[in-house]
C-alpha atoms as a PDB file:
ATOM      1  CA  UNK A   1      97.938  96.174 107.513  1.00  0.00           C
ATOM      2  CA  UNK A   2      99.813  98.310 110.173  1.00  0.00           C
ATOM      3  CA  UNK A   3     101.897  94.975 110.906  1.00  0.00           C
ATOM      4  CA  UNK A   4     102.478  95.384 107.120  1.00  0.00           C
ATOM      5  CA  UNK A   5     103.882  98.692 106.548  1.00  0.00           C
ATOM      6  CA  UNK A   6     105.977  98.413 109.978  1.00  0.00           C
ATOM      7  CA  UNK A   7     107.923  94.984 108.340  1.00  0.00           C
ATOM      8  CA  UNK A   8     108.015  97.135 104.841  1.00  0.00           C
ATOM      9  CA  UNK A   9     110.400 100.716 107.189  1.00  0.00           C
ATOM     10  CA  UNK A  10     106.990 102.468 107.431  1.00  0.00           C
ATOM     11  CA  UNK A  11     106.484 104.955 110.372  1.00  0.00           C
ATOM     12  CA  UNK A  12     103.713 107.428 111.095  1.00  0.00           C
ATOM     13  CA  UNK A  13     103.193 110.418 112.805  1.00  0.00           C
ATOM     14  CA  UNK A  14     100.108 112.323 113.289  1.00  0.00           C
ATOM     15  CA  UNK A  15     100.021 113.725 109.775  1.00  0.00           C
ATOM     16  CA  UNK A  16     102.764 112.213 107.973  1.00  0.00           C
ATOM     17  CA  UNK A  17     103.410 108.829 107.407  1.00  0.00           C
ATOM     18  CA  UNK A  18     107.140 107.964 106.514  1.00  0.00           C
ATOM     19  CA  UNK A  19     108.705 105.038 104.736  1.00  0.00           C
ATOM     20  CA  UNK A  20     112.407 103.569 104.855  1.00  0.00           C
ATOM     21  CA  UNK A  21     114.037 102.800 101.546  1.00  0.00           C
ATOM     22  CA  UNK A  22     115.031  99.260 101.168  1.00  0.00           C
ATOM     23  CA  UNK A  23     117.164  97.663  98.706  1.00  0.00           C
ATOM     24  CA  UNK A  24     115.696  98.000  95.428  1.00  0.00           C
ATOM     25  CA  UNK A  25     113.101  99.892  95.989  1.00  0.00           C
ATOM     26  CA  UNK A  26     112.589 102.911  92.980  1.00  0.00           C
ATOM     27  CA  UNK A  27     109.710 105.716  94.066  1.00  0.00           C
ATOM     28  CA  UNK A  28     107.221 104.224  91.472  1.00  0.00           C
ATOM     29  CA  UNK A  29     107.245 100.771  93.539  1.00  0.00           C
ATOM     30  CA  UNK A  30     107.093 103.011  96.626  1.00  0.00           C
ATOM     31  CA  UNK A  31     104.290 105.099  95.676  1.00  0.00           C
ATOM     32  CA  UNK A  32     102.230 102.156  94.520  1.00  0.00           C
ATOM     33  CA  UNK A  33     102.868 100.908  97.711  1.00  0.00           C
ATOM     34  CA  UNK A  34     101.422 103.782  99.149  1.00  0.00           C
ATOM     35  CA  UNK A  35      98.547 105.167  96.662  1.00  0.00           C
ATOM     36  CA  UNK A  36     100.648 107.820  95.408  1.00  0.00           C
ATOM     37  CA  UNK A  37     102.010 109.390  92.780  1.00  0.00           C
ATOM     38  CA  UNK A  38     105.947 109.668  92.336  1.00  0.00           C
ATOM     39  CA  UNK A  39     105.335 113.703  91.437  1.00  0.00           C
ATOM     40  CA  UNK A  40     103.830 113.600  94.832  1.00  0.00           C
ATOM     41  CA  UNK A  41     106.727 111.692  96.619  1.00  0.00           C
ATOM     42  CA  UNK A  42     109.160 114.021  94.648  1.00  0.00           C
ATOM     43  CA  UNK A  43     107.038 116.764  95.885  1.00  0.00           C
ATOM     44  CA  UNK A  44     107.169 116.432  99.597  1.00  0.00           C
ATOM     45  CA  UNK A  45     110.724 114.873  99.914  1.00  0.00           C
ATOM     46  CA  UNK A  46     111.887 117.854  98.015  1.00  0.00           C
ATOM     47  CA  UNK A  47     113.602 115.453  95.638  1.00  0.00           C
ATOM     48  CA  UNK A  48     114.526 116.890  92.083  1.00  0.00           C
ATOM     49  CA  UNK A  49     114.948 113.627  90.255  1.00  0.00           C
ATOM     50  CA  UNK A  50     114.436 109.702  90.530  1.00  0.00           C
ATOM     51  CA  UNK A  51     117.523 109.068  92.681  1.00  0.00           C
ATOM     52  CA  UNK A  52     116.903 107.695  96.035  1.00  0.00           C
ATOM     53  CA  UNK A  53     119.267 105.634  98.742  1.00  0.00           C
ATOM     54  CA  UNK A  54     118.653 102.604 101.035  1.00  0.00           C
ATOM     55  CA  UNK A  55     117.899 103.840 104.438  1.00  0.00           C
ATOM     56  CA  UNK A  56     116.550 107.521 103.144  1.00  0.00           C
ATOM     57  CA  UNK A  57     113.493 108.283 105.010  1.00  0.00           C
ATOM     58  CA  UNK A  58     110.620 109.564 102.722  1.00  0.00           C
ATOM     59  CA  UNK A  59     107.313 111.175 103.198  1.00  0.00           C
ATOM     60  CA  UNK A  60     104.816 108.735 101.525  1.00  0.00           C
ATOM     61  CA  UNK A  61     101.691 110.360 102.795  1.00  0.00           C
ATOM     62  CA  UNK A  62     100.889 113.996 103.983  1.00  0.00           C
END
């Protein structure tokens, strides 16, 4: 699982867990990655629409 989310740009600190955006990746397939919701990834990345770019490190878990 850890192996996982490493090969997928995940990295975690000791509250937050962050993920790398890859090419095609949209928040909904992020946050079902993640057990999220996209309000919540909009939420802590601060984000005020949909629109996200490859390499832009998110918050996917607080």
């Amino acid at each position: 699982m850890i192996e996982d989310l490493k090969k997928a740009g995940a990295q975690t600190t000791a509250r937050e867990q962050y993920h790398t955006v890859g090419e095609k990746e949209t928040l909904y397939s992020i946050s079902r990655q993640y057990g999220c919701t996209v309000s919540q990834l909009q939420q802590w990345n601060n984000l005020q629409d949909n629109a996200i770019k490859i390499g832009q490190q998110l918050v996917v878990k607080k």
